[in-house]
Protein backbone atom coordinates (compact mmCIF):
# COMPACT_ATOMS: atom_id res chain seq x y z
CA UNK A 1 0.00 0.00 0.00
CA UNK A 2 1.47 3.39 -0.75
CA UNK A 3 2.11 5.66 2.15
CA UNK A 4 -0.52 8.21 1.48
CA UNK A 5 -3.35 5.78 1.31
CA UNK A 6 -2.36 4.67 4.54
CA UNK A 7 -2.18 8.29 6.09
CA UNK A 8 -5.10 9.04 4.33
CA UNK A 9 -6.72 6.21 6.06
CA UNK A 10 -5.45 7.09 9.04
CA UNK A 11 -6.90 10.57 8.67
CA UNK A 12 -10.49 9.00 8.67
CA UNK A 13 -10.13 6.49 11.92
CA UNK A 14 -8.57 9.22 13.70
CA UNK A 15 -9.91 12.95 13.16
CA UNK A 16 -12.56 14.35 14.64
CA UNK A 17 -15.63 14.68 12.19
CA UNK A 18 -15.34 18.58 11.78
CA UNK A 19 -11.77 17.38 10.46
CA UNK A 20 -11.09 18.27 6.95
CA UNK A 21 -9.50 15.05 5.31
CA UNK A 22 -6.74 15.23 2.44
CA UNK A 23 -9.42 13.32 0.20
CA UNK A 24 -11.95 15.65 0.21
CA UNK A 25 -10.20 18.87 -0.53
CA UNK A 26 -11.68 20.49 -3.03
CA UNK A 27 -7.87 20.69 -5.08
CA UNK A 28 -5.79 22.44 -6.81
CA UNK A 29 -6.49 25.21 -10.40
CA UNK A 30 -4.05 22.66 -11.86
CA UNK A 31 -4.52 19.39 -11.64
CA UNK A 32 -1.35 17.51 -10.70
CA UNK A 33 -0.39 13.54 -10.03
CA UNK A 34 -0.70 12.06 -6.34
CA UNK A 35 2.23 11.61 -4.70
CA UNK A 36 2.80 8.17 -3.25
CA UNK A 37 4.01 9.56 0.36
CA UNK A 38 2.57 12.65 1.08
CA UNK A 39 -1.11 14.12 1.19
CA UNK A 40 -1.99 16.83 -0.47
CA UNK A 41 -2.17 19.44 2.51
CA UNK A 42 1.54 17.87 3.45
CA UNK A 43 2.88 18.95 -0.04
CA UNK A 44 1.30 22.54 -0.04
CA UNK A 45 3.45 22.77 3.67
CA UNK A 46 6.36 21.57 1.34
CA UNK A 47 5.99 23.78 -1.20
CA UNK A 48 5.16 27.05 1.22
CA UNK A 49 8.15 25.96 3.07
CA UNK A 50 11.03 25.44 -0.09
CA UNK A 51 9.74 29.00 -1.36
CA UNK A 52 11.79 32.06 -1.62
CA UNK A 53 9.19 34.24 -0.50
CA UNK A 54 8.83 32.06 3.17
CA UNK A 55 13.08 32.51 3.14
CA UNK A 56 12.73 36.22 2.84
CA UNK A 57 10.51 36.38 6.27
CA UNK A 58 13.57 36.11 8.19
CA UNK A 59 14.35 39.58 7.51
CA UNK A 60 11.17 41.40 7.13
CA UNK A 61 9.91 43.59 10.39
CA UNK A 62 7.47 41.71 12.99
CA UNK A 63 7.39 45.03 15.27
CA UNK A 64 11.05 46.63 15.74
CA UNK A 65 11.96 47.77 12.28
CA UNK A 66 15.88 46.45 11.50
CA UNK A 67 16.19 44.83 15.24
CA UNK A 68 19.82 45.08 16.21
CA UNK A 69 19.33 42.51 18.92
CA UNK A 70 19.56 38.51 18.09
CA UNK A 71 16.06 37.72 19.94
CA UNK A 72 13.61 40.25 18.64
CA UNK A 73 10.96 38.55 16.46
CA UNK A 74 11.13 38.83 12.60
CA UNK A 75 8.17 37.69 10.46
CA UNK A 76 9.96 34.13 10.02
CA UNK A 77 10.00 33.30 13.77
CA UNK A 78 6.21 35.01 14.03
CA UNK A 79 4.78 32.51 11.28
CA UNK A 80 6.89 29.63 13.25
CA UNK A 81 5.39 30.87 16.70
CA UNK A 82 1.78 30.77 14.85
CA UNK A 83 2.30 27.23 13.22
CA UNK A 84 3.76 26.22 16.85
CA UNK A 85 0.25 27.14 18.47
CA UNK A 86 -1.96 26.06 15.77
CA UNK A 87 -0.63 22.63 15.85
CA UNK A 88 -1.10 22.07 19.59
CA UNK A 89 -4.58 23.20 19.23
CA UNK A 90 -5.65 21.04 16.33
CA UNK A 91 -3.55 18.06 17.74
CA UNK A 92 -5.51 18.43 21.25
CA UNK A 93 -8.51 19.22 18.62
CA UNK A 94 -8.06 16.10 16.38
CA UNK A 95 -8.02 18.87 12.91
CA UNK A 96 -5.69 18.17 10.26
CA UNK A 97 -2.40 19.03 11.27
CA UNK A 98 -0.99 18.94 8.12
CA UNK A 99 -3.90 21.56 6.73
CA UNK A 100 -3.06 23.99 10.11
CA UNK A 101 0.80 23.83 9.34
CA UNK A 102 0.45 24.44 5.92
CA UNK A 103 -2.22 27.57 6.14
CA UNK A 104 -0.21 28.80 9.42
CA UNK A 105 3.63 28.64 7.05
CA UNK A 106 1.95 30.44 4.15
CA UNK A 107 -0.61 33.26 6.47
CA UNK A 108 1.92 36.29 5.81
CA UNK A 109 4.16 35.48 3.02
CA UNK A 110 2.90 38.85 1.35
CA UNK A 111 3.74 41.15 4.03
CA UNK A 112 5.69 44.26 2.71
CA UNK A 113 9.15 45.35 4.27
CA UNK A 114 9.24 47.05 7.73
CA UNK A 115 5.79 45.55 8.80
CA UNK A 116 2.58 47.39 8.91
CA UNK A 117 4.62 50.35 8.40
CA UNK A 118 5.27 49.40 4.60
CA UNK A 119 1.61 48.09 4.00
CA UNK A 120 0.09 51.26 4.77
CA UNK A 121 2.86 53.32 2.99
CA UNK A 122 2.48 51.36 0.00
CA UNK A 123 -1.23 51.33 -0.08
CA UNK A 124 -0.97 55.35 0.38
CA UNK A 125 1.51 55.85 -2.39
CA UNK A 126 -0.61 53.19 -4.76
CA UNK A 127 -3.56 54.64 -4.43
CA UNK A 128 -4.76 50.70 -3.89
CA UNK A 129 -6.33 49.45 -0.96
CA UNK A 130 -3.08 46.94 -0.31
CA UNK A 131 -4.24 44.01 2.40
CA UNK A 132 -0.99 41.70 3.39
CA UNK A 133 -3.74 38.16 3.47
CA UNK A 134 -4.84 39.49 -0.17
CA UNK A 135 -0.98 39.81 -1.09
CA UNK A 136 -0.35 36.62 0.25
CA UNK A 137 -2.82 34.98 -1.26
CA UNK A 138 -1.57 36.01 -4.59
CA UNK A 139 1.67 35.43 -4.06
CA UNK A 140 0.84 31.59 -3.49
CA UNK A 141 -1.54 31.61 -6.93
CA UNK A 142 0.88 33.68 -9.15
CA UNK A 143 4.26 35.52 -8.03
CA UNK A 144 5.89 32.52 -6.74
CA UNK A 145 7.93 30.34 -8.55
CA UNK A 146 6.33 29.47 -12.38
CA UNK A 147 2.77 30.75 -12.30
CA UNK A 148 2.29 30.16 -7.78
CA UNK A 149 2.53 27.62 -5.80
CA UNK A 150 -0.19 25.55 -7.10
CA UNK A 151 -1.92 24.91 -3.35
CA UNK A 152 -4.97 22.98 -2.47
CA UNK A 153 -8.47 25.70 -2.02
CA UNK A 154 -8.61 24.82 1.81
CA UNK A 155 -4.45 26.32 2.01
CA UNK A 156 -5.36 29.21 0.09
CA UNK A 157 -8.92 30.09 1.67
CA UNK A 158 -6.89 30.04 5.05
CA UNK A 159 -4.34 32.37 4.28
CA UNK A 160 -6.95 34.90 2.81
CA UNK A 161 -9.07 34.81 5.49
CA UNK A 162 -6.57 34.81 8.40
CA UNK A 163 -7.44 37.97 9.08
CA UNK A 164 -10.40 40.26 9.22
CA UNK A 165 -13.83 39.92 9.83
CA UNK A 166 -14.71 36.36 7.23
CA UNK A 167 -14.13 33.21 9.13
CA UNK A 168 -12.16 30.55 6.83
CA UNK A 169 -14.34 28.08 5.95
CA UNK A 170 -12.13 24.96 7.42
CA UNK A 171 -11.94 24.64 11.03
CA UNK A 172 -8.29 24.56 10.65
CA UNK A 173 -7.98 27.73 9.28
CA UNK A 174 -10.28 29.16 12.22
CA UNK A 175 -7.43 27.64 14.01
CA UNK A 176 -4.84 29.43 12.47
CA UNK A 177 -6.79 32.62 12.55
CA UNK A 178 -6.68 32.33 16.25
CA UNK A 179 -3.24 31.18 16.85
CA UNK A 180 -2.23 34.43 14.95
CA UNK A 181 -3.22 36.49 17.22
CA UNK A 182 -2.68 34.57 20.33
CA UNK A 183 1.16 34.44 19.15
CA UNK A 184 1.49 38.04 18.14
CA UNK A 185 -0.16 39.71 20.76
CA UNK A 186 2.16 37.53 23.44
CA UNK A 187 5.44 38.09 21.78
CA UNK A 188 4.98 41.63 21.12
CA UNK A 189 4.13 42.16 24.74
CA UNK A 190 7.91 40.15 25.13
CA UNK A 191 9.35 42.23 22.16
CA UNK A 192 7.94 45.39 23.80
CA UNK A 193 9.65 44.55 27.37
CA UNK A 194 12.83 43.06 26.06
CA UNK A 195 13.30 46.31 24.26
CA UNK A 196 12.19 48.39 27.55
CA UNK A 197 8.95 50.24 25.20
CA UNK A 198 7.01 48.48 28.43
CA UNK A 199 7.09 46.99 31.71
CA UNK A 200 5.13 43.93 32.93
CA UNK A 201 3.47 45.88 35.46
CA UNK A 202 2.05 48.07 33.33
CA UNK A 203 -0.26 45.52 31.76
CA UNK A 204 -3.67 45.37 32.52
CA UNK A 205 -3.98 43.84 36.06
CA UNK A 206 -7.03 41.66 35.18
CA UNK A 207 -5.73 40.61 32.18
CA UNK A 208 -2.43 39.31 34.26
CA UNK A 209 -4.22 37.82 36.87
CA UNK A 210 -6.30 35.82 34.43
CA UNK A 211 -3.78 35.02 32.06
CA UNK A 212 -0.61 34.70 33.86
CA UNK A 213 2.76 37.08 34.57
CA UNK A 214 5.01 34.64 32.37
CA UNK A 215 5.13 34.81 28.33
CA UNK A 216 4.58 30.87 28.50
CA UNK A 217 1.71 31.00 31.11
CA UNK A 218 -0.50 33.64 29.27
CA UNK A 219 0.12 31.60 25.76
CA UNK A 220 -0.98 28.35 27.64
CA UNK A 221 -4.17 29.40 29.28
CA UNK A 222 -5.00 31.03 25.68
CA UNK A 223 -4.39 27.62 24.17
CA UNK A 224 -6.16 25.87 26.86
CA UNK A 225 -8.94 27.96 26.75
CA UNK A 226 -9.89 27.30 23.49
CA UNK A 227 -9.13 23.91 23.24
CA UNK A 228 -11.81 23.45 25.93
CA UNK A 229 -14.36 25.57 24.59
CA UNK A 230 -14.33 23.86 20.84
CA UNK A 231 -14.75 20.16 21.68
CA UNK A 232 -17.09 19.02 19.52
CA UNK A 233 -17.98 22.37 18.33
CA UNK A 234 -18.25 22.91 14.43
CA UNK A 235 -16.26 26.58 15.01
CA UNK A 236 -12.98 27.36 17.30
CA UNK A 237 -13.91 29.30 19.65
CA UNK A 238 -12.92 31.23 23.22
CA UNK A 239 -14.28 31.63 26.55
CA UNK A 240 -16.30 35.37 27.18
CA UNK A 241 -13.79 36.18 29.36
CA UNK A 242 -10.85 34.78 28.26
CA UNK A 243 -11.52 36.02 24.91
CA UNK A 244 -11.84 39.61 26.53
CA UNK A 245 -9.15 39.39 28.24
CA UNK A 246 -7.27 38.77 24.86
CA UNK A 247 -8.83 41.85 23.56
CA UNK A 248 -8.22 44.22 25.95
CA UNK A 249 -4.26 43.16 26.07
CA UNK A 250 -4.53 43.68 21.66
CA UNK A 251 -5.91 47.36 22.52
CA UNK A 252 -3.20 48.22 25.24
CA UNK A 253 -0.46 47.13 22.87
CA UNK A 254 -2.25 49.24 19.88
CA UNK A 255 -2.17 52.30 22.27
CA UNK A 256 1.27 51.72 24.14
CA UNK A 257 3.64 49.51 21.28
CA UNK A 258 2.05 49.43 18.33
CA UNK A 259 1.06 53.30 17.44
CA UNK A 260 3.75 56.21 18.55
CA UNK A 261 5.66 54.41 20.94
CA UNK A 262 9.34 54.13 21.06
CA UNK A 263 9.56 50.68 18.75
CA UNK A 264 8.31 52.97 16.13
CA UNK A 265 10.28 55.47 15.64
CA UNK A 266 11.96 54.62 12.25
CA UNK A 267 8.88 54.48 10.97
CA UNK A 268 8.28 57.88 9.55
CA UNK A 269 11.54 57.04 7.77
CA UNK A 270 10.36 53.33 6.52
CA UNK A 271 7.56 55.09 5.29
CA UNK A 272 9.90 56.98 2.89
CA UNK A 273 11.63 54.28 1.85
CA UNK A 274 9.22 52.20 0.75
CA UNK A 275 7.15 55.86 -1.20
CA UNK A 276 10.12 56.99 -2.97
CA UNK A 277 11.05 53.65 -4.19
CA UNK A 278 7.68 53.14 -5.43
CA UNK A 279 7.76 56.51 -7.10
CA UNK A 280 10.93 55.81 -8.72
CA UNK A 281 10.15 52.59 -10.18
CA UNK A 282 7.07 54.39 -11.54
CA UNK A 283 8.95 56.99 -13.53
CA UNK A 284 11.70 54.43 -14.76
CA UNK A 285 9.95 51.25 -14.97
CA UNK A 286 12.90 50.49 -17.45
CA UNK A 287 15.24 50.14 -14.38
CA UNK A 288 12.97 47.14 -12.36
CA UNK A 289 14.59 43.61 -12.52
CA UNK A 290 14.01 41.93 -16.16
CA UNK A 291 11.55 39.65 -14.73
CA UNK A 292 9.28 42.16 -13.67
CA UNK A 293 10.04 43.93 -16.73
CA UNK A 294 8.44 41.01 -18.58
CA UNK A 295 5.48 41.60 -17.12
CA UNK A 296 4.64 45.35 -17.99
CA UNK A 297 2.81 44.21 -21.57
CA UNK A 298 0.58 42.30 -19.45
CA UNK A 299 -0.24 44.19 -16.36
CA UNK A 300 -0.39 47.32 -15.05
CA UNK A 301 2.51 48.89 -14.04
CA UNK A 302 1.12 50.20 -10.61
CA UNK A 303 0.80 46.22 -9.72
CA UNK A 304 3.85 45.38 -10.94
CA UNK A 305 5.89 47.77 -8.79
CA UNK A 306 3.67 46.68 -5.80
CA UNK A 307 4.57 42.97 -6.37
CA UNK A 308 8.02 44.15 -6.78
CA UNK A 309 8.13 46.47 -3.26
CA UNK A 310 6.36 44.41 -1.24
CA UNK A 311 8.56 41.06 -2.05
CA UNK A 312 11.47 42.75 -0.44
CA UNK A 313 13.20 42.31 2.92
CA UNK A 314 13.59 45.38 4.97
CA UNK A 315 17.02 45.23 4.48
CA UNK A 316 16.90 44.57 0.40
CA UNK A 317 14.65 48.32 0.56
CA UNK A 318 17.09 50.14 2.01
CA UNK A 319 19.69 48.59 -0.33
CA UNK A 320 17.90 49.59 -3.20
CA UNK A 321 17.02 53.40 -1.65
CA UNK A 322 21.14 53.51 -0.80
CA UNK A 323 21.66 52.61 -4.58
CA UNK A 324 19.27 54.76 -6.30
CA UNK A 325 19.29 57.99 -3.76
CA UNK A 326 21.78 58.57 -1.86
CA UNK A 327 25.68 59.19 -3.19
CA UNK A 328 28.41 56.53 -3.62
CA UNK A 329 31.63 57.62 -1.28
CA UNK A 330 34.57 58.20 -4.41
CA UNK A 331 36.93 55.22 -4.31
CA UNK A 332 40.66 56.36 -4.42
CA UNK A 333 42.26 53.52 -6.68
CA UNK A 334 45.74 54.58 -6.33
């Protein structure tokens, strides 16, 4: 028996019935041949995971733009934190681990350089209403690679609808969904006091008491929580209170990290950046990369400089801004 027909089989013994099994995905826009080992949600993980555009998280901005310390989150060890959680809770759940992983790897592959900073600088400059879970989700169908990434419909439905206000239609993307913010709201909080923008006691006292003092406790009685409350529920799903609790700890860090405080400081000038290298680009669409060159007979050029942009690390940007704006020192060759 080949090794996928035995996970698969596995997959219906063991998963809850609000599971969503490899054999009833609804597939891929191309059709492709099984693989003998792996399922089809385990080969969208592979794929999400050999792609340049999952590589270049490791040096795009989670909160501190350009961190100079070696422990500061990046978007790579934010989508590893999110997989991390979404796998305990469809494990304890009995979801498709495979579908969680893969949906969790691939959630913010479209983020732009220097965070939120460069998705709302880009989507000012554009004149386009730019959405990272819209970029990612095109990324996956058509920047990456030859034509995307080819993924399953359950994959790609999770990674659009990670955020804001639609619910993915797989329970393991509601999953993912949650695990997002559970992770980023509990590392930025260790971000934010690692980098002395707060102090644990200025949290909200009944959020602490509920949730814990300790990075680890708060993410375990988050994970906890909702484990409990969706056993044998068709939706993931928190406790009143809990769930509040979550909330009001999202709106202190909007108020105290993530808007004016000290951790954003370079933004005004990440802003820049990432404007007058769209501008550029713009004006002398001859000087973009051949490949996206290639693509100017085909699409608009306002898109293509967005794809371009918004693929880049934080670092790459400024490269690029040193190269084309600011003056080369004069070498002395004798």
């Amino acid at each position: 028996m080949e090794i996928r027909h035995h996970t698969e089989e596995m997959e219906e013994m063991v998963l809850s019935p609000h599971a969503t099994r490899s054999t009833k995905s609804r597939g891929r826009v191309r059709p492709i041949p099984e693989c003998s080992v792996r399922t089809a949600f385990q080969r969208d993980r592979d794929r999400i995971i050999h792609s340049k555009s999952f590589r270049r998280l490791k040096h795009k901005t989670q909160v501190f733009i350009i961190p100079e310390g070696d422990h500061y989150r990046t978007r790579l060890t934010h989508t590893l934190e999110v997989a991390q959680i979404a796998r305990t809770i469809s494990r304890a759940l009995r979801l498709n681990e495979d579908l969680t992983e893969a949906i969790a790897l691939g959630h913010d592959l479209g983020h732009t350089p220097f965070g939120h900073a460069g998705e709302i600088a880009l989507g000012e400059v554009s004149g386009i209403d730019f959405k990272h879970n819209e970029h990612s989700l095109r990324v996956v169908e058509e920047l990456e690679g030859q034509g995307g990434l080819n993924l399953t419909w359950e994959v790609r439905d999770g990674i659009l609808h990670h955020t804001g206000d639609v619910l993915p239609l797989t329970m393991e993307g509601q999953v993912v969904k949650l695990a997002d913010r559970i992770a980023y709201i509990n590392h930025d909080i260790d971000d934010g006091i690692r980098g002395g923008v707060l102090k644990l006691e200025s949290l909200p006292i009944h959020c602490r008491e509920l949730l814990g003092d300790k990075h680890g406790q708060r993410i375990n009685n988050m994970v906890m929580d909702v484990i409990k409350c969706s056993v044998n529920k068709d939706c993931i799903v928190m406790s009143t209170t809990v769930r509040q609790a979550m909330d009001d700890l999202r709106k202190f860090m909007f108020e105290n990290v993530y808007i004016g405080s000290e951790a954003k400081r370079e933004e005004v000038k990440a802003k820049l950046v990432v404007k007058d290298l769209f501008n550029y680009f713009i004006e002398q669409p001859d000087n973009l990369p051949i490949e996206y060159q290639q693509k100017i007979e085909m699409e608009q050029l306002n898109r293509i400089v967005i794809d371009y942009i918004a693929g880049m690390t934080d670092r790459y940007a400024i490269r690029v801004y040193q190269k084309l704006f600011l003056p080369s020192p004069w070498l002395d060759n004798n």
